[in-house]
C-alpha atoms as a PDB file:
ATOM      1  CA  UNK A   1     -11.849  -6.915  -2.727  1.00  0.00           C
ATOM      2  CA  UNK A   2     -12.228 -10.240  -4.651  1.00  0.00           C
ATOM      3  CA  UNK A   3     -13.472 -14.020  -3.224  1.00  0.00           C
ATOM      4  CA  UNK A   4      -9.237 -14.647  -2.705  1.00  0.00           C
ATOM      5  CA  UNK A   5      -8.764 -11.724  -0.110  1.00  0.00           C
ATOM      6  CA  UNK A   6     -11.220 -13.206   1.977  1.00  0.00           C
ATOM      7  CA  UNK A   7      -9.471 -15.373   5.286  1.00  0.00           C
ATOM      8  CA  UNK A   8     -10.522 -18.466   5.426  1.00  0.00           C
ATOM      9  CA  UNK A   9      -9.809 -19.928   8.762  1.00  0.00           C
ATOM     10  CA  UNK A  10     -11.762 -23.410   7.661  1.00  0.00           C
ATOM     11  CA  UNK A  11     -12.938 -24.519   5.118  1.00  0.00           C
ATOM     12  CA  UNK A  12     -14.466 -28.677   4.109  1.00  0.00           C
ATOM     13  CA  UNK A  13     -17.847 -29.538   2.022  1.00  0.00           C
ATOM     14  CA  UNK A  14     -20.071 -28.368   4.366  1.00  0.00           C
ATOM     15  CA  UNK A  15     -18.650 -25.501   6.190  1.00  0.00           C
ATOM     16  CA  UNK A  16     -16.692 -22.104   5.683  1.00  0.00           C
ATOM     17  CA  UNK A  17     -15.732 -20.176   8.707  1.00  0.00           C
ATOM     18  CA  UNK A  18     -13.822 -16.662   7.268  1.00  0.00           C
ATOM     19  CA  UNK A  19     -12.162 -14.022   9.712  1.00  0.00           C
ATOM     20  CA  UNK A  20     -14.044 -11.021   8.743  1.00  0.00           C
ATOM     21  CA  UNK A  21     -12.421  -7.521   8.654  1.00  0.00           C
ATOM     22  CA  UNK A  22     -13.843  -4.599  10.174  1.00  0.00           C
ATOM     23  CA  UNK A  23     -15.624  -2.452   7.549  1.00  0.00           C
ATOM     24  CA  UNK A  24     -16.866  -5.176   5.750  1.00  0.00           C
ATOM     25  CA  UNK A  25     -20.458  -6.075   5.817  1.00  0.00           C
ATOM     26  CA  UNK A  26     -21.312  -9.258   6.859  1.00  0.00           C
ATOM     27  CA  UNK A  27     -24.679  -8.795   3.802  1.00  0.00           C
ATOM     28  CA  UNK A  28     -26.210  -6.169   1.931  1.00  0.00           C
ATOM     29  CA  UNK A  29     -28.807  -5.818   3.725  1.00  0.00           C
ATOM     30  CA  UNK A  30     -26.400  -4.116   6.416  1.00  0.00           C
ATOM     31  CA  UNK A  31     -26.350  -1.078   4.309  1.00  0.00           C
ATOM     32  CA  UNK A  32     -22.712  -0.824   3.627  1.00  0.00           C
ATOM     33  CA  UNK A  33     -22.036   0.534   0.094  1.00  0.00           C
ATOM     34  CA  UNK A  34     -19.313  -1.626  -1.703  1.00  0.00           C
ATOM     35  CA  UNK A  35     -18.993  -5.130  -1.370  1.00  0.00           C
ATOM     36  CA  UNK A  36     -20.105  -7.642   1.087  1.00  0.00           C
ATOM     37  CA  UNK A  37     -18.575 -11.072   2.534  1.00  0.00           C
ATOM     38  CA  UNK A  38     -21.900 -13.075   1.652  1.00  0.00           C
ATOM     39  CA  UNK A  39     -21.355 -12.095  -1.495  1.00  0.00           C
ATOM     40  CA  UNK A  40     -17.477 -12.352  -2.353  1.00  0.00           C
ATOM     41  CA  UNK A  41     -18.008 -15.929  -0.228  1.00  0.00           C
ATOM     42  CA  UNK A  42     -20.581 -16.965  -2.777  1.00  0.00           C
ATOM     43  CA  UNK A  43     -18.027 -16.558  -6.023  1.00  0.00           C
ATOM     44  CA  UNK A  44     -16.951 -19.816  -7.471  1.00  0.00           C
ATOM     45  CA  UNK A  45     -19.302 -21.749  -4.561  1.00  0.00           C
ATOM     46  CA  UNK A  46     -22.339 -23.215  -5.870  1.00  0.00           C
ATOM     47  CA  UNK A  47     -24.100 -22.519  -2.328  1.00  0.00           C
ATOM     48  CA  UNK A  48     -23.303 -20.297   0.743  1.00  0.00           C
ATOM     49  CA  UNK A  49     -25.579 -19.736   3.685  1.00  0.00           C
ATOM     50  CA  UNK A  50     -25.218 -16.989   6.629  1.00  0.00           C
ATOM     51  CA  UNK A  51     -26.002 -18.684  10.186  1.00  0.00           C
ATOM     52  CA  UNK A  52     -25.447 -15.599  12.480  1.00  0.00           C
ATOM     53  CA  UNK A  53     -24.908 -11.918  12.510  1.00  0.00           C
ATOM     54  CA  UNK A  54     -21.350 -10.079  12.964  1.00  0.00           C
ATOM     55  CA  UNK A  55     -21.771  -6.383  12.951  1.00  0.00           C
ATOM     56  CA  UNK A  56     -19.896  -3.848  10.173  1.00  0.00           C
ATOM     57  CA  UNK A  57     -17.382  -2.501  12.265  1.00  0.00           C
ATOM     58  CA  UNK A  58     -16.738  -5.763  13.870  1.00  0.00           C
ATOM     59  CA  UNK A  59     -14.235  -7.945  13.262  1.00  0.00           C
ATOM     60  CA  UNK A  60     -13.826 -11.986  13.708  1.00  0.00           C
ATOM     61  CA  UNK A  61     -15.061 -15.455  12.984  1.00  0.00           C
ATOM     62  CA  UNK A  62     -18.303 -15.929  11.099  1.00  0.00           C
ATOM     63  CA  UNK A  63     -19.786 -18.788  10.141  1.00  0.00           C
ATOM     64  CA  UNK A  64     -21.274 -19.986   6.669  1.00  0.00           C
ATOM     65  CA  UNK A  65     -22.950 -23.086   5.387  1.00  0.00           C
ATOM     66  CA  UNK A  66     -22.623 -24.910   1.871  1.00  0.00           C
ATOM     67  CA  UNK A  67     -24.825 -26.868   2.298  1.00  0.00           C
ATOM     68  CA  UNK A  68     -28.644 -26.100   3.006  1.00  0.00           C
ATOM     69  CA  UNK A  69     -28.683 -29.423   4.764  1.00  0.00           C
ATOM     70  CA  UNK A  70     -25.933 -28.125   6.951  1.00  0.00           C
ATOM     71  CA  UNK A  71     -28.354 -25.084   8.113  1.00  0.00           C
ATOM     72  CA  UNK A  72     -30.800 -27.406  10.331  1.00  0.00           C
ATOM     73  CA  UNK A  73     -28.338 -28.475  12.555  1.00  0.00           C
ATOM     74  CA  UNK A  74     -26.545 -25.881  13.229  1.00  0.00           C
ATOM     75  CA  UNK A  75     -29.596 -23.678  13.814  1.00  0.00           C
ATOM     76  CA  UNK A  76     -30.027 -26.196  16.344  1.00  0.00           C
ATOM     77  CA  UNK A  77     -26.419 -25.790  18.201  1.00  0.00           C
ATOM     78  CA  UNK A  78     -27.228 -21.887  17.874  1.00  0.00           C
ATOM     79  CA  UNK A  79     -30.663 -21.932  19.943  1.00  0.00           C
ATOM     80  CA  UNK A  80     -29.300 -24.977  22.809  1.00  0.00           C
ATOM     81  CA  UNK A  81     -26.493 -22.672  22.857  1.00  0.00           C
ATOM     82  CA  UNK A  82     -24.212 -26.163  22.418  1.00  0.00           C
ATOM     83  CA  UNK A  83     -22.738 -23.472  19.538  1.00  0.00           C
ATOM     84  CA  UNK A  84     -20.455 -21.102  21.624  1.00  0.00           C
ATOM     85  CA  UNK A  85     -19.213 -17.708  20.483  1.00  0.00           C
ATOM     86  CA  UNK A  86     -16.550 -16.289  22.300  1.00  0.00           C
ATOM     87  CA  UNK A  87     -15.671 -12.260  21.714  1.00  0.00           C
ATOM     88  CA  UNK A  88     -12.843 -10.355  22.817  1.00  0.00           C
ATOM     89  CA  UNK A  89     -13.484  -6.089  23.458  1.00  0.00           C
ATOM     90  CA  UNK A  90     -12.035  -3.132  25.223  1.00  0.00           C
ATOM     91  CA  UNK A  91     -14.230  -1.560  27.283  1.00  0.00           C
ATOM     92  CA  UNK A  92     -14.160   1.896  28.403  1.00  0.00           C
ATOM     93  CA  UNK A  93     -12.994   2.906  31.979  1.00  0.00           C
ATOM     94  CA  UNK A  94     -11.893   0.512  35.298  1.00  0.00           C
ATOM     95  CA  UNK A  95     -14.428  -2.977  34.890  1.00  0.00           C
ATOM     96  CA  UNK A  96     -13.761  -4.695  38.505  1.00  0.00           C
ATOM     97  CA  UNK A  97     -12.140  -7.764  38.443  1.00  0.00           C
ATOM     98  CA  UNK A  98     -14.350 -10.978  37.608  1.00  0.00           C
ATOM     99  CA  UNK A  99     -17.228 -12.092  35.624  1.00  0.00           C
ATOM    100  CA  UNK A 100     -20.161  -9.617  34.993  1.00  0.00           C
ATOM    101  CA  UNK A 101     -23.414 -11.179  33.941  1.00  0.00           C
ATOM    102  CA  UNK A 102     -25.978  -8.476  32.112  1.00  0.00           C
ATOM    103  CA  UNK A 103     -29.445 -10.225  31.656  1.00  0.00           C
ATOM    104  CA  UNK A 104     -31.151  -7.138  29.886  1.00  0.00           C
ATOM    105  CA  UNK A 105     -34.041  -7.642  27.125  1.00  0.00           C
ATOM    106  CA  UNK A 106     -33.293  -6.107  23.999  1.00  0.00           C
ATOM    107  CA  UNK A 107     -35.581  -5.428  21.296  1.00  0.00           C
ATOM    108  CA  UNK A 108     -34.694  -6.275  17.284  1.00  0.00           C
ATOM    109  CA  UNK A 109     -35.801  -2.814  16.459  1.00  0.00           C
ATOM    110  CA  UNK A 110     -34.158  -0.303  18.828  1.00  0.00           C
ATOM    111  CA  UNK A 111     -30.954   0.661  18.477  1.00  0.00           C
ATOM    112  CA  UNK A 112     -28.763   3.745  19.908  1.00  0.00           C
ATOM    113  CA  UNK A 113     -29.541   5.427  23.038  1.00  0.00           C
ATOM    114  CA  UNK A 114     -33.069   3.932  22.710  1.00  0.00           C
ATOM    115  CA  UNK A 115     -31.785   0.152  23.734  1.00  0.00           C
ATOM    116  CA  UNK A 116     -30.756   1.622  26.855  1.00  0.00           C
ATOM    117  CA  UNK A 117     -33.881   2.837  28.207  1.00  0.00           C
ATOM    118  CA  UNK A 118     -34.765   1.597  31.662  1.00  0.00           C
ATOM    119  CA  UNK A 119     -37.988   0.143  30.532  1.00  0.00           C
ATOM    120  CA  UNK A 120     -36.967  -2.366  27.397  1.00  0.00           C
ATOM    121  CA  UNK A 121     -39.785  -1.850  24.931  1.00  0.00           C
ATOM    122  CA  UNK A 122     -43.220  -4.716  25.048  1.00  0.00           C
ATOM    123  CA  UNK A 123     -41.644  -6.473  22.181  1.00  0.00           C
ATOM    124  CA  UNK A 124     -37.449  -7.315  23.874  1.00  0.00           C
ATOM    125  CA  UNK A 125     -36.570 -10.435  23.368  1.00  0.00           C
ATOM    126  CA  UNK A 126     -34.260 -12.316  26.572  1.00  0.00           C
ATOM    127  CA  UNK A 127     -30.686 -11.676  26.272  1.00  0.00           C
ATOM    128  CA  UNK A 128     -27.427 -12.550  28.326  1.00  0.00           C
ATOM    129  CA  UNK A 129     -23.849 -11.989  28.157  1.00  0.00           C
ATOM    130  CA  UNK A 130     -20.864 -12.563  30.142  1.00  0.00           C
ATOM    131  CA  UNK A 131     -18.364 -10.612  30.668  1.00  0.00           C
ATOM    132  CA  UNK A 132     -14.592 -11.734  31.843  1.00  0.00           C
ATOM    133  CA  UNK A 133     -12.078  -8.884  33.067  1.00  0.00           C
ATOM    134  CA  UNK A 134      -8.868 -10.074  31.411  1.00  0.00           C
ATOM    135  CA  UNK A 135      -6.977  -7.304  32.617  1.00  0.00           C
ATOM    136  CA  UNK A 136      -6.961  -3.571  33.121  1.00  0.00           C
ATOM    137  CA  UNK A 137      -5.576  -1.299  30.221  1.00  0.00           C
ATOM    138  CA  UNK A 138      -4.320   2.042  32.654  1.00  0.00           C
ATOM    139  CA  UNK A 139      -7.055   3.762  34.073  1.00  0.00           C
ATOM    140  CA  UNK A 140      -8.969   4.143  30.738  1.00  0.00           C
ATOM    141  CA  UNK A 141     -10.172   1.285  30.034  1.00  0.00           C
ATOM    142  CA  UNK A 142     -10.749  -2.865  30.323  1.00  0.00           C
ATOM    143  CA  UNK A 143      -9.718  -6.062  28.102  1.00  0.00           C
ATOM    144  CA  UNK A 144     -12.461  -8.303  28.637  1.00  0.00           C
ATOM    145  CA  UNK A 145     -13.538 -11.725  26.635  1.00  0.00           C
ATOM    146  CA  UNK A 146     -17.741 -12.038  25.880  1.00  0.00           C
ATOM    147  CA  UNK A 147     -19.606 -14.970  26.098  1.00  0.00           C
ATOM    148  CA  UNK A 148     -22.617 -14.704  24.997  1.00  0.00           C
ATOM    149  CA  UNK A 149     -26.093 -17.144  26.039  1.00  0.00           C
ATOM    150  CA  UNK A 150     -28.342 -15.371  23.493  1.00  0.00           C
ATOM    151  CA  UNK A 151     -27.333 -13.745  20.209  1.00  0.00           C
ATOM    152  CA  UNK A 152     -29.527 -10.287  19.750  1.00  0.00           C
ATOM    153  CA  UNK A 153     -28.781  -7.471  17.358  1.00  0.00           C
ATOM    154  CA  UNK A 154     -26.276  -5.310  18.944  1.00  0.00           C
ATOM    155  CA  UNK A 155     -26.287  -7.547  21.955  1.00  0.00           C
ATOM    156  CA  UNK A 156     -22.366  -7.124  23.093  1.00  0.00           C
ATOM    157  CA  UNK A 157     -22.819  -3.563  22.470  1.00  0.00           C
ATOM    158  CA  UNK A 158     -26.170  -3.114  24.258  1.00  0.00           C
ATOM    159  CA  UNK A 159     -24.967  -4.834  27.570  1.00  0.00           C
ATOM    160  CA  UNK A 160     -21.418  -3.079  27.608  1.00  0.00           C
ATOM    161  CA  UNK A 161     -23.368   0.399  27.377  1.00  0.00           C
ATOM    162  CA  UNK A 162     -25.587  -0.852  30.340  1.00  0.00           C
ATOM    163  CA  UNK A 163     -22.840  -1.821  32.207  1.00  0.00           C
ATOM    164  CA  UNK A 164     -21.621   1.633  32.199  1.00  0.00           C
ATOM    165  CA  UNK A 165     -18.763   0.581  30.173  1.00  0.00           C
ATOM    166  CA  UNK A 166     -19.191   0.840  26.816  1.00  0.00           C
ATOM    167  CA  UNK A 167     -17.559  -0.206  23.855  1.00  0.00           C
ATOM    168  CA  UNK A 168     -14.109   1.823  22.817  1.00  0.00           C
ATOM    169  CA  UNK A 169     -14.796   3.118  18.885  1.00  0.00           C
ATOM    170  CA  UNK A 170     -18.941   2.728  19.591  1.00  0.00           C
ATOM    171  CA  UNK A 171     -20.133   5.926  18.246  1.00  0.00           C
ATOM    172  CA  UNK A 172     -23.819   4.353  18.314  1.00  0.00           C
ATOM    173  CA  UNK A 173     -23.964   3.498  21.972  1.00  0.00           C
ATOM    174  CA  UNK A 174     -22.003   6.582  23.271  1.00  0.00           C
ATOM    175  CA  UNK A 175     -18.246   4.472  23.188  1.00  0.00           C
ATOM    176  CA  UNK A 176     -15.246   6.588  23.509  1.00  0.00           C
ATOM    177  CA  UNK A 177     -13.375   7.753  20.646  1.00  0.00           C
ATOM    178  CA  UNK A 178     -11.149   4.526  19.096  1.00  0.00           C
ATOM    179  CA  UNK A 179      -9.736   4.086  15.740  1.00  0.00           C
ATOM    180  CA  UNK A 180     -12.623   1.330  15.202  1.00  0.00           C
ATOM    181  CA  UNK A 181     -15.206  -0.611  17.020  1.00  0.00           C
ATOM    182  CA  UNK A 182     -13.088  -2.771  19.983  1.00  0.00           C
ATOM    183  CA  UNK A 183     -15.545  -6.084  19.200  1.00  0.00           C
ATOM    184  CA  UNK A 184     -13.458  -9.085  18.061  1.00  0.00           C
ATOM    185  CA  UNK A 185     -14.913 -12.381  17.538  1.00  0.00           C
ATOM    186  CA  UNK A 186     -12.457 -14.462  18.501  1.00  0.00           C
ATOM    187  CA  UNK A 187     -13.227 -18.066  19.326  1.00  0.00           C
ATOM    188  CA  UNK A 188     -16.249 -20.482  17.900  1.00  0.00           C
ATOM    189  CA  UNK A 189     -16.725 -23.924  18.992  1.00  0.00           C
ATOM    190  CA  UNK A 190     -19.389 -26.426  17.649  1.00  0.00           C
ATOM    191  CA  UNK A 191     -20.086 -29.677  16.318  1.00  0.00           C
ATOM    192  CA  UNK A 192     -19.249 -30.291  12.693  1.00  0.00           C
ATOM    193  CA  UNK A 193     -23.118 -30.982  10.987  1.00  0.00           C
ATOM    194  CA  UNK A 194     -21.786 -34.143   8.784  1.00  0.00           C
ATOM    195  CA  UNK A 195     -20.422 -36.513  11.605  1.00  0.00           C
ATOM    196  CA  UNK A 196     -20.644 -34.560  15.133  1.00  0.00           C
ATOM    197  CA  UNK A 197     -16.766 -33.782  15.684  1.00  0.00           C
ATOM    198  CA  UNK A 198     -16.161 -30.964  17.425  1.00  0.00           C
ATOM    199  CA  UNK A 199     -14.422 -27.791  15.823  1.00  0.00           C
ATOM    200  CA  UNK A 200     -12.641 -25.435  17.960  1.00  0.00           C
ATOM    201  CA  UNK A 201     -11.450 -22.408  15.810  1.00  0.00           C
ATOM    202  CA  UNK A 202      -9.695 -19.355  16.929  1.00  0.00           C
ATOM    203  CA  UNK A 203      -9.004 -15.745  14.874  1.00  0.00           C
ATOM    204  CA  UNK A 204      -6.063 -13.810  16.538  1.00  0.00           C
ATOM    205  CA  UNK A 205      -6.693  -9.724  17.620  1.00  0.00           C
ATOM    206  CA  UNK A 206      -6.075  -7.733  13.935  1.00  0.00           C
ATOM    207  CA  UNK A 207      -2.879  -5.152  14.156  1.00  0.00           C
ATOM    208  CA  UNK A 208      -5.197  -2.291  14.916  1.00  0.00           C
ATOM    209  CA  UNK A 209      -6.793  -4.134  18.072  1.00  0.00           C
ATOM    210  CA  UNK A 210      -2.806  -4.938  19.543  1.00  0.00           C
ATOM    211  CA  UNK A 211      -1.650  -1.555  18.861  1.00  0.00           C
ATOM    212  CA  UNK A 212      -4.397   0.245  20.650  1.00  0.00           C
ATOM    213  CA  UNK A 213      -4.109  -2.308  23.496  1.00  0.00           C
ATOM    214  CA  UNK A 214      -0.216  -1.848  23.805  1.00  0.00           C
ATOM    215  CA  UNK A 215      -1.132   2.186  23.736  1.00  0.00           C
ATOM    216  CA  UNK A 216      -3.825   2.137  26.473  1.00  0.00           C
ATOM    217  CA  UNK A 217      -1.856  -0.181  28.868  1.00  0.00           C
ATOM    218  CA  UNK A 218       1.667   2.281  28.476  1.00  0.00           C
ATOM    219  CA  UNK A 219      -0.851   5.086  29.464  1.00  0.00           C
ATOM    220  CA  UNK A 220      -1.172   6.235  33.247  1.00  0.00           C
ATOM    221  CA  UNK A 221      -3.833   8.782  32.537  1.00  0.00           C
END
């Protein structure tokens, strides 16, 4: 994979937002063997900066500075939350109708079945999430869209699992079986860091996210 397969969704002197794929690592320091999108971003661009985390086997909008000017202000949208992330998953089994709210600490460090212990560890940072039912998908599972308050490792993951509803295709947090993780990042919204307009960018469901979806709601089991 070279700089030109990467999806650029925008792109100006200051900003590059790319639609990652799942499987690719968002940086090497994820651990992924092969190539990364910091890295194929940074290719013919004398600066790129990562603002925030997308996981491996996510897929979706991530954001990039290039600019290190750029990286103060958006920081700033990030922790007044003015900087909103929107994510679309399925989630396994029947979610009822309406918005669920999970307000669970989650620590940096723990990951797997350890995030989910009743007690969250003396060093958890605050974390909430929304979830929206969209619709039901059979009796299997749930379409719902994320919005998230904090941004934690793991967090959409974390909270789905303690909701009893985990990810589909989230082997770490005990999701049912799926061809890949069900985590889209689908919408971002924020002010632009050079003159304050406001961007409102959107990354349509890959092929293997509709397919599933049209699958699970033709299923009555």
């Amino acid at each position: 994979m070279d700089r030109d397969a990467l999806a650029v969704v925008f792109e100006d002197d200051w900003l590059l937002v790319v639609d990652k794929p799942s499987g690719l690592a968002a940086h090497a320091a994820q651990g992924s063997p092969g190539p990364d999108l910091l890295t194929l971003a940074r290719v013919g661009r004398p600066y790129v900066g990562l603002l925030h985390r997308l996981d491996r086997e996510a897929s979706g909008l991530l954001l990039l500075s290039k600019r290190p000017e750029a990286n103060a202000p958006l920081q700033r949208q990030l922790e007044q939350h003015s900087l909103e992330r929107d994510y679309t998953a399925i989630l396994a089994g029947r979610l009822a109708p309406g918005v669920h709210v999970v307000d669970r600490p989650i620590s940096e460090r723990s990951q797997g079945r350890a995030a989910l212990r009743r007690r969250p560890p003396p060093d958890a940072q605050p974390a909430r999430s929304h979830f929206t039912v969209v619709r039901g998908l059979g009796a299997r599972a749930t379409l719902v869209e994320v919005r998230l308050e904090t941004g934690r490792k793991h967090q959409i993951r974390v909270h789905a699992a303690a909701l009893g509803h985990a990810i589909l295709g989230d082997r770490r947090y005990v999701g049912p079986p799926a061809p890949r993780l069900c985590l889209h990042a689908s919408r971002l919204r924020l002010r632009h860091p050079a003159d304050d307009r406001a961007l409102d960018l959107a990354a349509a469901l890959p092929a293997a996210l509709t397919t599933l979806l049209a699958a699970l709601a033709g299923d009555p089991a």
